[in-house]
Protein backbone atom coordinates (compact mmCIF):
# COMPACT_ATOMS: atom_id res chain seq x y z
CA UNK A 1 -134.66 -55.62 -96.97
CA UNK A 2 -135.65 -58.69 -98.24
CA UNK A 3 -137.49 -61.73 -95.87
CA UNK A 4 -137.97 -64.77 -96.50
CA UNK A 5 -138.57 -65.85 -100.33
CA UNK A 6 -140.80 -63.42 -101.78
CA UNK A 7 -141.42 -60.65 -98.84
CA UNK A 8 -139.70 -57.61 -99.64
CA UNK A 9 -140.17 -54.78 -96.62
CA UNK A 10 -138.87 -51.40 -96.04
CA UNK A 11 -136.36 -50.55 -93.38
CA UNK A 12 -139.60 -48.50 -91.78
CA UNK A 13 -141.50 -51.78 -91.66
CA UNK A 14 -138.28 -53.89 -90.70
CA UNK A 15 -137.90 -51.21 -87.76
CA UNK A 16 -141.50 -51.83 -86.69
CA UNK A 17 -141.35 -55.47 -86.76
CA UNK A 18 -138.47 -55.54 -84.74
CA UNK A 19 -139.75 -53.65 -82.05
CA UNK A 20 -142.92 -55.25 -82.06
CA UNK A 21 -140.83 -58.53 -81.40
CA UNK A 22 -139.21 -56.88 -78.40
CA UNK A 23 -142.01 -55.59 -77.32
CA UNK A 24 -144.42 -58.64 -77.84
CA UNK A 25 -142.56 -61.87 -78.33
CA UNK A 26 -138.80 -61.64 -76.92
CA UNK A 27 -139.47 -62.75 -73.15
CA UNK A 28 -141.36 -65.50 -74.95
CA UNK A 29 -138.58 -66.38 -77.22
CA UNK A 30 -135.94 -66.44 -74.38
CA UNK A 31 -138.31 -68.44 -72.15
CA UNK A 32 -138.61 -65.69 -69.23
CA UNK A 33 -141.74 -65.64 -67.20
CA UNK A 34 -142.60 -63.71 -64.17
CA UNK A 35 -142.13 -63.84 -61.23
CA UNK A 36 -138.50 -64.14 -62.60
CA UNK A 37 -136.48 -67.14 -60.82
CA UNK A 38 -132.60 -67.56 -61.30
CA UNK A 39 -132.18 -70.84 -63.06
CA UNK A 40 -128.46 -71.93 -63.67
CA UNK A 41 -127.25 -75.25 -64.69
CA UNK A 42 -124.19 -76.26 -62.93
CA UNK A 43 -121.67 -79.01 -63.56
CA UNK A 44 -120.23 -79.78 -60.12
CA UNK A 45 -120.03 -76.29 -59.39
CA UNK A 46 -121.46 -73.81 -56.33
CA UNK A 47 -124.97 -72.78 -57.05
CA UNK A 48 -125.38 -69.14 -57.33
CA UNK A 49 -127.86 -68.59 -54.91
CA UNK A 50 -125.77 -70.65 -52.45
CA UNK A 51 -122.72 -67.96 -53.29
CA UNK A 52 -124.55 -65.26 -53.03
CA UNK A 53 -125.96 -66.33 -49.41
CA UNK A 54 -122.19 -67.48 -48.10
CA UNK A 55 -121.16 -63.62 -49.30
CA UNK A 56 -123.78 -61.87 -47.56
CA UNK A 57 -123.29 -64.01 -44.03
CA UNK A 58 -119.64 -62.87 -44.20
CA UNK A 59 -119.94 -59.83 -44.91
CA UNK A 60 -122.67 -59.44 -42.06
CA UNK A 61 -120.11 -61.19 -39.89
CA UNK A 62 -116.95 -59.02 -40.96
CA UNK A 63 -119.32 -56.13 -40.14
CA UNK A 64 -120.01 -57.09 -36.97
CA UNK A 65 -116.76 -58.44 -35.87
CA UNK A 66 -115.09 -54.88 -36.47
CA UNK A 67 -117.73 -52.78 -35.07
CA UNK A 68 -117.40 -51.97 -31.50
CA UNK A 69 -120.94 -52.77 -29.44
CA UNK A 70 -121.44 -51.59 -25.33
CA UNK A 71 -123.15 -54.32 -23.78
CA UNK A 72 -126.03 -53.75 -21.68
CA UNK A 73 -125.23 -56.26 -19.13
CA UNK A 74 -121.20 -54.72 -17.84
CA UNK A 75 -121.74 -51.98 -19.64
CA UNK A 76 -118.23 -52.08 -21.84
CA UNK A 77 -117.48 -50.93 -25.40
CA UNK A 78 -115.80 -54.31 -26.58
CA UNK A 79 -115.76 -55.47 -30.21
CA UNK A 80 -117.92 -57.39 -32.10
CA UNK A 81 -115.79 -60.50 -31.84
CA UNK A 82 -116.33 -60.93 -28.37
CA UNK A 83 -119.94 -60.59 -28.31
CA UNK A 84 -123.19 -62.03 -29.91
CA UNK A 85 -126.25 -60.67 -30.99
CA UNK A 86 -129.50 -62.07 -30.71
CA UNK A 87 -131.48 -63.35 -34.00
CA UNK A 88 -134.69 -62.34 -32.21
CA UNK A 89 -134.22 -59.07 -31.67
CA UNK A 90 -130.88 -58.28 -32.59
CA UNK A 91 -129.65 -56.65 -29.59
CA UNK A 92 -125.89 -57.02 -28.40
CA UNK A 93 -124.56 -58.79 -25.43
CA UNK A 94 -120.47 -59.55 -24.56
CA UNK A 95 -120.31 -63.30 -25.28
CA UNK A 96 -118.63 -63.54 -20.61
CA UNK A 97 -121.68 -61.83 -19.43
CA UNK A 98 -124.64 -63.37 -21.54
CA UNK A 99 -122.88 -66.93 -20.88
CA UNK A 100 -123.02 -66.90 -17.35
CA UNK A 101 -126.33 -65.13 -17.06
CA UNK A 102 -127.80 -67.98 -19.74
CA UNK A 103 -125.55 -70.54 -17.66
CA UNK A 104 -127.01 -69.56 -14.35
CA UNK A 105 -130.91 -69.34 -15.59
CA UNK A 106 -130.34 -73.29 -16.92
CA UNK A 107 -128.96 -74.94 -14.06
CA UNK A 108 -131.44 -73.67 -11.65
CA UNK A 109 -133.91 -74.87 -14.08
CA UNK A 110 -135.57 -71.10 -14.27
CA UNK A 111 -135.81 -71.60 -18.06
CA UNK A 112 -138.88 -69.63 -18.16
CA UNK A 113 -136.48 -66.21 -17.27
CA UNK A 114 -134.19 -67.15 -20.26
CA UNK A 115 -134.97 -64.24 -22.73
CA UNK A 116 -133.09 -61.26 -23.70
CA UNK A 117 -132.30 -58.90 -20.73
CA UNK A 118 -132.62 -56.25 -22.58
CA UNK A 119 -134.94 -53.79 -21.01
CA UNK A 120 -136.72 -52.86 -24.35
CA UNK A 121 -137.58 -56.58 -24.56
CA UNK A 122 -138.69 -56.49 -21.08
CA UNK A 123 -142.90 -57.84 -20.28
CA UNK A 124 -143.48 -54.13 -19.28
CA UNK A 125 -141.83 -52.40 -22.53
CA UNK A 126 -143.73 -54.91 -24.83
CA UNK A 127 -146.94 -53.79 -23.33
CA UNK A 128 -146.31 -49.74 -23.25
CA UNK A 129 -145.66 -50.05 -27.12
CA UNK A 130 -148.91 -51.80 -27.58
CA UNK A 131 -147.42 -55.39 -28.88
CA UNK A 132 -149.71 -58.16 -29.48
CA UNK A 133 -147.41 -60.82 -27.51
CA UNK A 134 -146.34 -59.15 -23.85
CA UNK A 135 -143.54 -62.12 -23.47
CA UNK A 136 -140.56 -61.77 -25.37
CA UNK A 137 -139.22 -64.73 -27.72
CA UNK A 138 -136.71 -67.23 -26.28
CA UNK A 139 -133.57 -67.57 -27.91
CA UNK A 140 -132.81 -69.87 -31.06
CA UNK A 141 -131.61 -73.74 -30.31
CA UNK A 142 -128.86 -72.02 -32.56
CA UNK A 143 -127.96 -68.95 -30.96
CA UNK A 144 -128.59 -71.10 -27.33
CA UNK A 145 -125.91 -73.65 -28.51
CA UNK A 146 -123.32 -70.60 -29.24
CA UNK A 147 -124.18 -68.61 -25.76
CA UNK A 148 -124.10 -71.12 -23.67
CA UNK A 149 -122.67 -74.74 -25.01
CA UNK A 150 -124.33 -77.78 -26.73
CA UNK A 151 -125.04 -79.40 -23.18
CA UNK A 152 -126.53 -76.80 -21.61
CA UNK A 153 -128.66 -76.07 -24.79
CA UNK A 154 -129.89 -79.57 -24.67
CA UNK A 155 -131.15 -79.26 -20.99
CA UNK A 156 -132.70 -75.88 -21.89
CA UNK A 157 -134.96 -77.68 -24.12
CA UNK A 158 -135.64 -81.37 -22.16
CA UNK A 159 -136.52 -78.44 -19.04
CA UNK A 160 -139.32 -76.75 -21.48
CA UNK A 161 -141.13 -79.46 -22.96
CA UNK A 162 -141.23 -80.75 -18.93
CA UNK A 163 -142.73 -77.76 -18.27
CA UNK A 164 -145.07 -77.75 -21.37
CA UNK A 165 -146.52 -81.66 -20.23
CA UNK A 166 -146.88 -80.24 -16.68
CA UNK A 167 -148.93 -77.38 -18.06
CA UNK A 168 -151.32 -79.72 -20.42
CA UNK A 169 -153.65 -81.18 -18.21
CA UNK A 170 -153.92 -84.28 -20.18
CA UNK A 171 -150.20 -85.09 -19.66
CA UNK A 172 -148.77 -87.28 -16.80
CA UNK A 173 -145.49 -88.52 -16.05
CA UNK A 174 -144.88 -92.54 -15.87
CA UNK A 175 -144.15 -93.61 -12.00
CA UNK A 176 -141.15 -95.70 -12.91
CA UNK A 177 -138.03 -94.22 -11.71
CA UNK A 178 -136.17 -95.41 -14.58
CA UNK A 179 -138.64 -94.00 -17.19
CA UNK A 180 -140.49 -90.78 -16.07
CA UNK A 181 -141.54 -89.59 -19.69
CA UNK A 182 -144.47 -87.56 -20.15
CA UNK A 183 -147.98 -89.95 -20.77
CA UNK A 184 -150.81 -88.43 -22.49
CA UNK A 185 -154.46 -89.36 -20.85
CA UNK A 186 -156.72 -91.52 -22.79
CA UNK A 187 -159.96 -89.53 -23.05
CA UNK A 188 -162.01 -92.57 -23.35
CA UNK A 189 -160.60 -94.24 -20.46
CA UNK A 190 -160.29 -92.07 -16.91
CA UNK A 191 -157.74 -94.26 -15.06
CA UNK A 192 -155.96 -96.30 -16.88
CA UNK A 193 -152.71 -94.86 -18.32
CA UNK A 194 -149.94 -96.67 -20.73
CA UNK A 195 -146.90 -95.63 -21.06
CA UNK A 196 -145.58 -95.25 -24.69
CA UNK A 197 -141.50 -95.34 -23.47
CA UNK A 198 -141.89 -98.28 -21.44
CA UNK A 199 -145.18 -100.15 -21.58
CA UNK A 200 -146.19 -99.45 -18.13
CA UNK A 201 -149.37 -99.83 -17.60
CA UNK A 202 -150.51 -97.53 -14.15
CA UNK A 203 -153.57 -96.09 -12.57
CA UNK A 204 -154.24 -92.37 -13.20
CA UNK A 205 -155.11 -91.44 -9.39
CA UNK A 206 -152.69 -94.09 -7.24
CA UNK A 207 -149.81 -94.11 -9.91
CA UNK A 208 -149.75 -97.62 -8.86
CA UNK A 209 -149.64 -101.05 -11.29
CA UNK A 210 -153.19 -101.06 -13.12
CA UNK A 211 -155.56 -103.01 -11.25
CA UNK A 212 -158.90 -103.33 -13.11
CA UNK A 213 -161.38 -100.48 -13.89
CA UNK A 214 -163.38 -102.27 -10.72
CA UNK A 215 -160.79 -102.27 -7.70
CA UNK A 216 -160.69 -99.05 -5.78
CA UNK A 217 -157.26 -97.29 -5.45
CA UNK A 218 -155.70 -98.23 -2.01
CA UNK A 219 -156.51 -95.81 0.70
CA UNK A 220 -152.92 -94.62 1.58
CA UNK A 221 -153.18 -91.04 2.72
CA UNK A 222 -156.79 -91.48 4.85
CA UNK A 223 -156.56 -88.05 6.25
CA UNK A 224 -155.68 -86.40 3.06
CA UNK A 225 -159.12 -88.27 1.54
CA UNK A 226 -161.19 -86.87 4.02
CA UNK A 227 -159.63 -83.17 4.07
CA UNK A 228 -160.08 -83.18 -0.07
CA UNK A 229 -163.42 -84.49 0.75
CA UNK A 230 -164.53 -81.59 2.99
CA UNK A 231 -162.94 -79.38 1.11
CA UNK A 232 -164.51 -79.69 -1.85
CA UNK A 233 -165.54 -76.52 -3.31
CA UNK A 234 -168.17 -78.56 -6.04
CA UNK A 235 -170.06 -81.76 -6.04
CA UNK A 236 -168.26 -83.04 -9.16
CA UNK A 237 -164.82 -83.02 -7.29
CA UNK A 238 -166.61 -85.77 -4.45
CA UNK A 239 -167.95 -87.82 -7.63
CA UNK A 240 -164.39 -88.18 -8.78
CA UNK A 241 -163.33 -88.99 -5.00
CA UNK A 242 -166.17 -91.35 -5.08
CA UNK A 243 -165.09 -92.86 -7.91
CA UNK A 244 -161.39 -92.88 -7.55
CA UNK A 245 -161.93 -94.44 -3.93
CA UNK A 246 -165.60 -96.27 -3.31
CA UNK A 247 -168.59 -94.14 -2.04
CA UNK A 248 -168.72 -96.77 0.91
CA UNK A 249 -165.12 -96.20 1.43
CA UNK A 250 -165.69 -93.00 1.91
CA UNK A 251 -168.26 -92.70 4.35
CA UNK A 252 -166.43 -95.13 6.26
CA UNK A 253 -163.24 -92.79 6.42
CA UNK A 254 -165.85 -89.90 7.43
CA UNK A 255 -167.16 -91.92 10.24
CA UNK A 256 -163.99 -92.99 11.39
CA UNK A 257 -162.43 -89.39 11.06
CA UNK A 258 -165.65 -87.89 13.39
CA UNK A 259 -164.90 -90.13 15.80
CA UNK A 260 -161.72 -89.40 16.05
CA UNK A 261 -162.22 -86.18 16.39
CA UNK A 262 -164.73 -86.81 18.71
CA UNK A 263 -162.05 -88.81 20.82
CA UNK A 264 -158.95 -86.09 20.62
CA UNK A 265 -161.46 -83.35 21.60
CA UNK A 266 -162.72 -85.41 25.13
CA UNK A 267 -158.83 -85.69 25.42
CA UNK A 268 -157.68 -82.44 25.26
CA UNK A 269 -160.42 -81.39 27.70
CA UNK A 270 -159.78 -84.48 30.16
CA UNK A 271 -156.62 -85.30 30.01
CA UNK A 272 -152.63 -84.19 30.31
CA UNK A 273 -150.04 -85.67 27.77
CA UNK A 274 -146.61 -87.20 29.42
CA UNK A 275 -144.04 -84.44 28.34
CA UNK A 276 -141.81 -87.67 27.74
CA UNK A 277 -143.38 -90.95 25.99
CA UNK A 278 -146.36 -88.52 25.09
CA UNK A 279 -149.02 -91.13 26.64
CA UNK A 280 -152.22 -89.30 27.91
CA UNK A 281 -152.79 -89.03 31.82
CA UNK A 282 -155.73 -88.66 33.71
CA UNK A 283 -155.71 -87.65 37.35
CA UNK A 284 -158.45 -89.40 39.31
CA UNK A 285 -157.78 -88.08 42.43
CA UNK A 286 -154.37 -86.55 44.54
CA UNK A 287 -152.30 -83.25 44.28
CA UNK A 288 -150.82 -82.04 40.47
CA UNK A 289 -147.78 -83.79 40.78
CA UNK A 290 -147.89 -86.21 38.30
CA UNK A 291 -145.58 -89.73 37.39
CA UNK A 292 -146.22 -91.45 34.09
CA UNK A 293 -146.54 -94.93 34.70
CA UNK A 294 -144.85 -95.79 31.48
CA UNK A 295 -141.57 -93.56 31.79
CA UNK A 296 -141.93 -92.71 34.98
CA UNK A 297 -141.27 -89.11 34.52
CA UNK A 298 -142.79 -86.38 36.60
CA UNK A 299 -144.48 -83.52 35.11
CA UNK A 300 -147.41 -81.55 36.21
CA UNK A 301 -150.71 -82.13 35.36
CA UNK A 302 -152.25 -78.47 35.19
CA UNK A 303 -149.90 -77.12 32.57
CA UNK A 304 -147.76 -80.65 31.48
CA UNK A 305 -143.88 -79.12 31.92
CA UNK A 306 -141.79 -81.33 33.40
CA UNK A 307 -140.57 -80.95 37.52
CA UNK A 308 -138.09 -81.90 39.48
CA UNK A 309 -138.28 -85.40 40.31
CA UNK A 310 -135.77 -85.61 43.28
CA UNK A 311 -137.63 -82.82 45.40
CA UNK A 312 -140.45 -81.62 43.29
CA UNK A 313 -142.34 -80.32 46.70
CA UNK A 314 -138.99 -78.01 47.19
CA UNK A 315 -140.02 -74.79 49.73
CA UNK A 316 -143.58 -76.21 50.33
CA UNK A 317 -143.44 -76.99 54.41
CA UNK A 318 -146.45 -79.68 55.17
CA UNK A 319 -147.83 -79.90 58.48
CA UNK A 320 -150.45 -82.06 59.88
CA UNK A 321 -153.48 -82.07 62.53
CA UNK A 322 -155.66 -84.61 64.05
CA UNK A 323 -158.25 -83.17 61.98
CA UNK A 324 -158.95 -81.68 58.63
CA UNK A 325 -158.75 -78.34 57.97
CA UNK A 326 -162.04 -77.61 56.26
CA UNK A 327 -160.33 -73.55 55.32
CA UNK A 328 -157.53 -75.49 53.06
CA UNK A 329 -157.93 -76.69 49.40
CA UNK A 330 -154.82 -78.21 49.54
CA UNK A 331 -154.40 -82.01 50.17
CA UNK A 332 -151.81 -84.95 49.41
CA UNK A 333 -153.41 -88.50 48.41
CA UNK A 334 -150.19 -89.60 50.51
CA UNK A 335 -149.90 -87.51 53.60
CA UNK A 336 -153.13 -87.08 55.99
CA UNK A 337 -154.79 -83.72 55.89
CA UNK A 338 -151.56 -81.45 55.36
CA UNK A 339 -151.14 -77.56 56.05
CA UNK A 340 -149.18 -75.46 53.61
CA UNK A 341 -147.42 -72.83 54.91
CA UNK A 342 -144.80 -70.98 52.22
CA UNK A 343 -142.21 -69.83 52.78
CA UNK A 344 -141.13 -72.20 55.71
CA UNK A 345 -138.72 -70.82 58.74
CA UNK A 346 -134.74 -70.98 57.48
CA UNK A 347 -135.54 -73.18 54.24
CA UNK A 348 -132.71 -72.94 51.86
CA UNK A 349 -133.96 -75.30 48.97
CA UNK A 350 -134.56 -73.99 45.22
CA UNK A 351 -137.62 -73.09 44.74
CA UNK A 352 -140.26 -75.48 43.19
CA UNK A 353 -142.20 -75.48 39.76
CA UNK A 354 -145.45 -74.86 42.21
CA UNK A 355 -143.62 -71.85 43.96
CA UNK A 356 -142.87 -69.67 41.27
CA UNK A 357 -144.57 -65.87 41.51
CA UNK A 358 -146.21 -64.94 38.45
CA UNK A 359 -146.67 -68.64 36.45
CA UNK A 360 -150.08 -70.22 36.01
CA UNK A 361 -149.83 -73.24 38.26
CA UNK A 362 -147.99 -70.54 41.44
CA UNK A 363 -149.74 -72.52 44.43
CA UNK A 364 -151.92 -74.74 42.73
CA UNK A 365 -149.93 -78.13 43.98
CA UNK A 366 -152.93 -79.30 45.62
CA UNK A 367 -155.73 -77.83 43.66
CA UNK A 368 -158.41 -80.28 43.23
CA UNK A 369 -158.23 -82.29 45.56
CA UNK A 370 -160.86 -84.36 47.51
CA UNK A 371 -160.55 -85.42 51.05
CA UNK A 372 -163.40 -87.34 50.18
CA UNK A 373 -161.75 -89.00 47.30
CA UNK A 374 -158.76 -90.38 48.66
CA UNK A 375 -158.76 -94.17 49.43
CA UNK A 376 -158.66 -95.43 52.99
CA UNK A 377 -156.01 -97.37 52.90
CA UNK A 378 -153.78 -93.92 52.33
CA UNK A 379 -155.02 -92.83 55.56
């Protein structure tokens, strides 16, 4: 074999060069390099790569669509056209009974719940086999769209990323009713918070129009202040009431709030509310029959249910003498040093709230009272 002009070489040295050009130089030569890629120039033509991904998906899907699945949900052998199968963990629903459960989860806004129901994808089979992550995945936007509709898909994901700002503690929604998108805190300024949707410009703690880093949020809720205030587990929680509200403001509402209670305490202990109007009664003097001046109810003043008011002395029989009777404790601020005597001879009438056996106030109609105490013009 002769090569080139003046190289003459034997087929033995021919063979060897050849392979040492296959061996050495041909990948070279053809322009090959490792990792290998597929590189085809196409004239308005499919890619290859692009075929040979359309072929596998339908074969997968001609696969699937002929082979027959039970689902775990109605438990029924049905075919693979009528059900889908989860890109997350590939397990096999019926297309009905994953719809409505999907469906259902959405609309009550339990989005949370919306994972495969599967039980080897349940919390408590993730953490028996040891798996780093104990919740299972949510579904694909994808495989959410096909299960349950475009619509519903949508809400599935405005309903997460709610729940993901209420979560962040540096998120907070914008007051306006018209807006209500999540706002993210500005770290380097506490209260005031601007709305990127909008432009609404608010007060972190009042959710009110922003009105100057120096004016105090209004005090709407004053018992709600001074329960959070004595309820404070930590002295940094009353700074930030301090500072949300005014210090002085604050031990103003405190004041205000022990005298209050101060006041309903001496009332409850002193005094009878009207069962009717609710205005607080106190007896001076006379029997336990009681009429509110305002609705002019009657009610009685030892226990504060209401009585009869057309015969609320019924089957109590009053009797007088020209003297008092020091052995009675009973004693009208109308009538003159009355008797009781129960029951009276042949008395028919129902029998009155201060007559009944076995209540608190049985016989107690003129308990309390003060010959001494009644005025002498009711002599």
């Amino acid at each position: 074999m002769r090569l080139g002009c003046s190289l003459t070489l034997s087929p033995t040295q021919v063979l060897f060069a050849v392979a040492e050009f296959l061996q050495n130089e041909a990948l070279a030569f053809l322009g090959i390099t490792f990792p290998l890629e597929l590189q085809i120039t196409h004239h308005g033509l499919t890619p290859l790569p692009t075929l040979l991904t359309h072929h596998d998906s339908a074969f997968r899907l001609h696969s699937f669509s002929t082979t027959t699945f039970s689902c775990a949900l109605c438990l029924d052998n049905k075919k693979g056209t009528a059900c889908v199968r989860l890109s997350t963990c590939d397990h096999v629903f019926c297309h009905p009974c994953l719809s409505s459960y999907f469906s259902m989860l959405i609309r009550e806004g339990m989005v949370s719940q919306v994972r495969c129901p599967d039980l080897d994808c349940s919390r408590k089979s993730r953490v028996a086999r040891g798996e780093d992550d104990a919740d299972p995945p949510p579904p694909s936007h994808c495989d959410l769209a096909a299960i349950v509709g475009t619509d519903l898909a949508n809400r599935y994901d405005r309903l997460v990323a709610k729940q993901r700002d209420e979560a962040d503690p540096m998120v907070i929604f914008c007051p306006r009713l018209q807006c209500g998108r999540a706002v993210r805190k500005d770290p380097e300024n506490i209260k005031l918070c601007l709305c990127d949707s909008c432009g609404f410009a608010f007060c972190l703690f009042c959710q009110r129009t922003w009105h100057g880093p120096a004016v105090y949020c209004q005090l709407k809720n004053k018992v709600k202040i001074v329960q959070d205030w004595l309820s404070a587990e930590t002295e940094e929680v009353r700074r930030m009431l301090e500072f949300k509200y005014g210090a002085k403001n604050i031990d103003r509402l405190l004041r205000d709030y022990e005298l209050e209670q101060e006041t309903e305490k001496w009332k409850r202990e002193n005094t009878m509310p009207c069962p009717q109007c609710g205005v607080h009664v106190i007896k001076s003097y006379g029997c336990n029959h009681m009429t509110c001046q305002i609705c002019k109810s009657h009610f009685c003043y030892l226990c504060g249910q209401p009585i009869s008011a057309g015969n609320p002395y019924a089957c109590v029989h009053l009797s007088f003498s020209s003297k008092p009777n020091n052995s009675s404790h009973c004693h009208s601020p109308i009538l003159s040093y009355p008797l009781l005597t129960y029951p009276p001879p042949h008395h028919h009438l129902s029998i009155s709230h201060f007559n009944k056996a076995g209540t608190s106030c049985h016989m107690r109609l003129f308990e309390g009272v003060d010959t001494g105490e009644i005025p002498e013009d009711e002599h």
